[in-house]
Structure formats: C-alpha cells, structure tokens
C-alpha atoms as a PDB file:
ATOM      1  CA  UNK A   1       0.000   0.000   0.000  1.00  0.00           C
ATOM      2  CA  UNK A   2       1.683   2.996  -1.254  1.00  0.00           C
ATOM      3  CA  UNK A   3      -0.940   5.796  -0.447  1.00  0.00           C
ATOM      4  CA  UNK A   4      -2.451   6.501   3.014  1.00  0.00           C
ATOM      5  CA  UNK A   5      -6.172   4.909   3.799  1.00  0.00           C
ATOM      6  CA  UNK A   6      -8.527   7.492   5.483  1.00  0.00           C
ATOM      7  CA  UNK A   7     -10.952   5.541   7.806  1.00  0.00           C
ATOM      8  CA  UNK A   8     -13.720   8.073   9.712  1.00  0.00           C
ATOM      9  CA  UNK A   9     -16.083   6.344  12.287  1.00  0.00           C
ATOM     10  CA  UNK A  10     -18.492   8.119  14.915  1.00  0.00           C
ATOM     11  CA  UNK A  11     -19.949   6.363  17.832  1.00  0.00           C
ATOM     12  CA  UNK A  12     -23.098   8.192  18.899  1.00  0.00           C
ATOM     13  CA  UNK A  13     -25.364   7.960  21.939  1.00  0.00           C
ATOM     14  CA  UNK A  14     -27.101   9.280  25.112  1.00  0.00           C
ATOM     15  CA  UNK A  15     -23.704  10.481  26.163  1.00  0.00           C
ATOM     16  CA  UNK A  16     -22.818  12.444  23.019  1.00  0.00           C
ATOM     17  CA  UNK A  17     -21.212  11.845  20.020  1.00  0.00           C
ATOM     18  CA  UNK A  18     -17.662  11.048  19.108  1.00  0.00           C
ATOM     19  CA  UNK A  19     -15.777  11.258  16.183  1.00  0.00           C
ATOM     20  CA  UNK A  20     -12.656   9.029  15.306  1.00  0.00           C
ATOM     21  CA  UNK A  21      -9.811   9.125  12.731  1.00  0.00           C
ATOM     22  CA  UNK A  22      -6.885   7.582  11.464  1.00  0.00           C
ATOM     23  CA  UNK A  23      -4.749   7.457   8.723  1.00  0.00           C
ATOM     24  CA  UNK A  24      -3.353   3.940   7.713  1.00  0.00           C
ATOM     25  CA  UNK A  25      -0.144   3.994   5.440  1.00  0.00           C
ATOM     26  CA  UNK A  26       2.821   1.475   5.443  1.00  0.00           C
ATOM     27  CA  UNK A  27       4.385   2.232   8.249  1.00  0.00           C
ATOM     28  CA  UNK A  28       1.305   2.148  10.584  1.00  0.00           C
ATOM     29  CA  UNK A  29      -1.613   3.654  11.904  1.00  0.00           C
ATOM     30  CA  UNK A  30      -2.223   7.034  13.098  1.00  0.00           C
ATOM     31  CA  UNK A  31      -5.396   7.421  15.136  1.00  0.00           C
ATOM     32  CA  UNK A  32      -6.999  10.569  15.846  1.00  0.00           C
ATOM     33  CA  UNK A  33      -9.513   8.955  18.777  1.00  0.00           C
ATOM     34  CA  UNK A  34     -12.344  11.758  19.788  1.00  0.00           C
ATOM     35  CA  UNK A  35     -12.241  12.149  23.645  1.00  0.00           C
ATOM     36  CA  UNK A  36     -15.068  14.639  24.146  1.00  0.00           C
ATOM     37  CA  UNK A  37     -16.604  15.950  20.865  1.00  0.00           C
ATOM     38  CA  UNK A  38     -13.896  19.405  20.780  1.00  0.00           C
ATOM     39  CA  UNK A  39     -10.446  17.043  21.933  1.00  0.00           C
ATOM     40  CA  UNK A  40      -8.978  14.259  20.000  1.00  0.00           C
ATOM     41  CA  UNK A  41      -5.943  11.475  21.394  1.00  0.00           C
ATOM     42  CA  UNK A  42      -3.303  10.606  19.324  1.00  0.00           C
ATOM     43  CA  UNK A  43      -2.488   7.394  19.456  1.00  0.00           C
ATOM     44  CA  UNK A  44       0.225   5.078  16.722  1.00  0.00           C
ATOM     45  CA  UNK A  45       0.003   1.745  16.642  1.00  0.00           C
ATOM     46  CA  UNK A  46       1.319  -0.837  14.376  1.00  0.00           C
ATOM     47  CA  UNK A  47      -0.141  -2.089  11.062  1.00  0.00           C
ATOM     48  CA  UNK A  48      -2.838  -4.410  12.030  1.00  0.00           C
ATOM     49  CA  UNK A  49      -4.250  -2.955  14.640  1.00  0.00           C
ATOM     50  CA  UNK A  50      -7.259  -1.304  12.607  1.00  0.00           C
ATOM     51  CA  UNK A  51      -9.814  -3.924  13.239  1.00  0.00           C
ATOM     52  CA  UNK A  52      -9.451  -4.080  16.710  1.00  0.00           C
ATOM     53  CA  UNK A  53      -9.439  -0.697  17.187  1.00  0.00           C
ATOM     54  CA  UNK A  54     -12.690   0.275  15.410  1.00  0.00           C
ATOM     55  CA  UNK A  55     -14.580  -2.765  17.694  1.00  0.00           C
ATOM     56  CA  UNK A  56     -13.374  -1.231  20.790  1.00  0.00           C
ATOM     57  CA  UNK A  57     -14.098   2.326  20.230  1.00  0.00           C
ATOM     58  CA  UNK A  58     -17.696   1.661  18.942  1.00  0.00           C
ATOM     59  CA  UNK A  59     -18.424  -0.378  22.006  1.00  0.00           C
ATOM     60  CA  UNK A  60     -19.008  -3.622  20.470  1.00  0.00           C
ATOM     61  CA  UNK A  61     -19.729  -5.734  23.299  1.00  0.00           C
ATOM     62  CA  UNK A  62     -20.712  -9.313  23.875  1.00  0.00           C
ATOM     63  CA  UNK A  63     -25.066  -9.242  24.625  1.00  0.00           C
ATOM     64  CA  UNK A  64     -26.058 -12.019  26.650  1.00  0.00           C
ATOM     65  CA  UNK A  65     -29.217 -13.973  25.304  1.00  0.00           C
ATOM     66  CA  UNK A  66     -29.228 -11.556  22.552  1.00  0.00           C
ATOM     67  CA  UNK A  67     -32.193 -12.692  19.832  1.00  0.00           C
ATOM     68  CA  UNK A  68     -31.909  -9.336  17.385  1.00  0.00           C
ATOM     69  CA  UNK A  69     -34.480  -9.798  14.601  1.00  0.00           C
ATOM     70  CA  UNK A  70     -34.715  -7.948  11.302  1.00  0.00           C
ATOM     71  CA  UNK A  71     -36.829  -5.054  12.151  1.00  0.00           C
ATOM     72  CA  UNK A  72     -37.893  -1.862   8.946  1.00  0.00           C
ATOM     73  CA  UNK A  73     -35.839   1.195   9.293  1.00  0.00           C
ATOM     74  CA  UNK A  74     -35.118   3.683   6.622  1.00  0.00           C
ATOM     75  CA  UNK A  75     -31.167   3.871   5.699  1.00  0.00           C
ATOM     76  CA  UNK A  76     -31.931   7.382   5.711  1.00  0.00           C
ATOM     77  CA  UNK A  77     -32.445   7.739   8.887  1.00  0.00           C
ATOM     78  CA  UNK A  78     -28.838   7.134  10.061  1.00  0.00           C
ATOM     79  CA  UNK A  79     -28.270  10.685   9.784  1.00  0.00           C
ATOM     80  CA  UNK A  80     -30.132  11.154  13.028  1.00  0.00           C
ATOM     81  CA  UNK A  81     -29.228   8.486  15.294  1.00  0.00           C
ATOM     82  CA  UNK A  82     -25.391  10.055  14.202  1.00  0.00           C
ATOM     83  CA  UNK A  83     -26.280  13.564  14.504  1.00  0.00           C
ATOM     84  CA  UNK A  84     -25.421  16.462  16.473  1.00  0.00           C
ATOM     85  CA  UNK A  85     -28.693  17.537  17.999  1.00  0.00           C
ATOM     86  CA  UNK A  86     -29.281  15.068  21.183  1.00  0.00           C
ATOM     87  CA  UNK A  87     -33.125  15.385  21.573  1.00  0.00           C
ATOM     88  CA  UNK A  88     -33.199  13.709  18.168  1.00  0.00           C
ATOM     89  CA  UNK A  89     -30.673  11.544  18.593  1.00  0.00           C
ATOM     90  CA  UNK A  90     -32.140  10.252  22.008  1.00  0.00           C
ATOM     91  CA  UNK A  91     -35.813  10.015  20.351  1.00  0.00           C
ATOM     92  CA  UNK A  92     -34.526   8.104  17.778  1.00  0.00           C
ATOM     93  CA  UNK A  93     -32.111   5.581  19.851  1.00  0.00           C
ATOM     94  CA  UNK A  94     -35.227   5.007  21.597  1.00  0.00           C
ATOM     95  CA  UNK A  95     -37.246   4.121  18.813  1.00  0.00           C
ATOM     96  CA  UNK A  96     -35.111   1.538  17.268  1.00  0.00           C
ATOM     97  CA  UNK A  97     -33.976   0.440  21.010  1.00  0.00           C
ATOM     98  CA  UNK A  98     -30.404   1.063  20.528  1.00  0.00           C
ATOM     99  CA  UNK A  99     -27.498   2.136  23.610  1.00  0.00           C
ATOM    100  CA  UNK A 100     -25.592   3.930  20.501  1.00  0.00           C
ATOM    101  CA  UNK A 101     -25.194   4.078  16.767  1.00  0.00           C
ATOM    102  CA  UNK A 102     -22.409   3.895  14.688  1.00  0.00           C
ATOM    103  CA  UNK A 103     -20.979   4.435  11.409  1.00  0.00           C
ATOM    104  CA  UNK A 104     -17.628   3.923   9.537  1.00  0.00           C
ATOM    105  CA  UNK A 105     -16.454   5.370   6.469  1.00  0.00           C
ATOM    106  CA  UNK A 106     -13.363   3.950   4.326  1.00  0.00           C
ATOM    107  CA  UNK A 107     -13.389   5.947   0.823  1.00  0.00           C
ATOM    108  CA  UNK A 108     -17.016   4.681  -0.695  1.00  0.00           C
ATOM    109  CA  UNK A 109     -17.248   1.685   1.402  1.00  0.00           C
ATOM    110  CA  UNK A 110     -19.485   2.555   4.764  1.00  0.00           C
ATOM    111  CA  UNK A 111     -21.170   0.360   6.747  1.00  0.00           C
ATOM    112  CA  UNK A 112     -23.520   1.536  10.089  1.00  0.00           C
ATOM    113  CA  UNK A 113     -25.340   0.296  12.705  1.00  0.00           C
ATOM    114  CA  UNK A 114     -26.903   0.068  16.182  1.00  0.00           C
ATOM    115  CA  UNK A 115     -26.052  -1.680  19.563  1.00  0.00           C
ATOM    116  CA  UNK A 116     -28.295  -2.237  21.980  1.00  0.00           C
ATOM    117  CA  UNK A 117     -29.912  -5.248  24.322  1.00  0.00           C
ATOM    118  CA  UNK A 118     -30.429  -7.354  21.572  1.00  0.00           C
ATOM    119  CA  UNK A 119     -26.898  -7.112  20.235  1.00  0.00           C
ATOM    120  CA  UNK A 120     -25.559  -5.201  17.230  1.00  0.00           C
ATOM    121  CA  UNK A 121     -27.578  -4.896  14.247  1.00  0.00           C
ATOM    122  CA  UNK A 122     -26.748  -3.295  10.688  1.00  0.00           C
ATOM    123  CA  UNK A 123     -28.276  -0.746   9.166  1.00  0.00           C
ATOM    124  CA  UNK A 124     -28.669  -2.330   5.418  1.00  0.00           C
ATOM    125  CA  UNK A 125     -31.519  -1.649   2.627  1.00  0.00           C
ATOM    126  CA  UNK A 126     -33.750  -0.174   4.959  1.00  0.00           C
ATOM    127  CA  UNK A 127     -33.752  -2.528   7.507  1.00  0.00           C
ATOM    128  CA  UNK A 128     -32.117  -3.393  10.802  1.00  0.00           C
ATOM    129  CA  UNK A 129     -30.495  -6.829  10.592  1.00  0.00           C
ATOM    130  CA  UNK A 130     -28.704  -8.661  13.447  1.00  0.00           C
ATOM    131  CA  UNK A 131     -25.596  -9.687  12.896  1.00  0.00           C
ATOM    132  CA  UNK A 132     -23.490 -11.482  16.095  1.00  0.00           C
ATOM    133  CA  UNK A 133     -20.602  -9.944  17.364  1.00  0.00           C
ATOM    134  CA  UNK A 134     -18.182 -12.861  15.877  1.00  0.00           C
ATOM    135  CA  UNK A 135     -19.427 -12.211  12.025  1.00  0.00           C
ATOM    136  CA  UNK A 136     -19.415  -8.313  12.535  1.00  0.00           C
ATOM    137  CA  UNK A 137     -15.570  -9.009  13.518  1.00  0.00           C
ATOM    138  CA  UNK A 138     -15.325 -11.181  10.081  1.00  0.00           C
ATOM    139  CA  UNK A 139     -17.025  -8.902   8.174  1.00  0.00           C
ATOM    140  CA  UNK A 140     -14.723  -5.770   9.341  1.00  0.00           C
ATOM    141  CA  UNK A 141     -11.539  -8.108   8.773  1.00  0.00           C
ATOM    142  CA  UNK A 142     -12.660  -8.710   5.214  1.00  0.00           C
ATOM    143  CA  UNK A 143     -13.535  -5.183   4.089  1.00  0.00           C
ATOM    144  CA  UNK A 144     -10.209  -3.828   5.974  1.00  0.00           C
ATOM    145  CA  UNK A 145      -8.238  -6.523   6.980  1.00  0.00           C
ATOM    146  CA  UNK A 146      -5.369  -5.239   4.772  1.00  0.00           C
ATOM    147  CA  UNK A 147      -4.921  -1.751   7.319  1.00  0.00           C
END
C-alpha cells in the first residue's frame, strides 16, 4: 500500500457523540480517537491494529441472550441516530432500542449500525439486521483486513 487509507467512524449515543480518525499507510496507523466531541488522542500503533481498534471504540460488546431480529428502518435515517442535535438523537435511539449508533467510512465503502440489548444490528436496505458480534468481527476483517 503505497498511499495513506482514510478511515472516519463516529460512535453516537445518550452520552454524546464522538468522532474518530486515522490514517493507515505502510508504516502504521495514526489514530486521531475523539475524547469529548472538541479534543482528539493521538495514538500510533502498528499495522494491524485497525480492526481491533474500530470494535473497541464503537463499544461492540458481547449481549447475553441476545435474539436481534430484522426489524424496517429507513437507511436514511442514520443521519439522526449520528447527529449532532441530542433530543433527536435520544428520540430516535429510543425508537429503534439502541445504547448507541455507529458508522464507519473507508473511501465509498461505509457500513452503520446500532447496539443495543439485543446485540448489534446493521443498518442495510432499509432494515435493521442482526448480525453477532463474531461475524461483525469477520465482516470488518474482510472489508479492511489489509490496514
């Protein structure tokens, strides 16, 4: 890999909203890790690492006895379970159920979602699929297992 790999992610909730960063490139990874929505951590780490880091900074947590099911939910809709404004934000992690939402964004590939009680669930085609913790893992490693 010759030229540096922007990956963005925000992990969004009751508590506020944080915004992540990090630039991949051959030598390693530089992460830019949002600490209260105005400060950000730097923070290197070795090649690798990506993966890993995105899972523990969007909370992804093992849900005991979690039974997700597919459930309708406009795509669209994202944009306010990740915004700004936290009236909306709350109303709409209510709705759908969800502790936070998430999204990550490498080039055009972006993928988003919700955790909650029922474990994490993706937000795909208008819908809100379940997905376990072990295949969201897989999936991440394919799509950027090479940062």
């Amino acid at each position: 890999m010759s030229a540096a790999a922007e990956v963005a992610w925000i992990l969004a909730g009751p508590g506020g909203r944080l915004e992540h960063r990090a630039t991949v490139g051959p030598e390693g990874i530089h992460l830019e890790l949002g600490v209260d929505g105005t400060r950000t951590q730097p923070l290197d780490l070795p090649r690798g690492h990506l993966v890993p880091s995105l899972v523990r900074t969007l909370k992804i947590r093992p849900v005991k006895g979690a039974a997700g099911s597919v459930r309708p939910f406009p795509t669209a809709r994202m944009a306010e379970l990740l915004g700004e404004d936290q009236a909306v934000r709350d109303a709409a992690l209510y709705e759908v159920s969800a502790r936070t939402a998430w999204s990550i964004t490498v080039g055009s590939w972006q993928l988003a979602g919700v955790n909650g009680s029922d474990g994490v669930h993706l937000a795909l085609g208008d819908k809100l699929t379940p997905m376990t913790n072990t295949a969201f893992y897989r999936l991440l490693c394919q799509q950027l297992g090479a940062y």
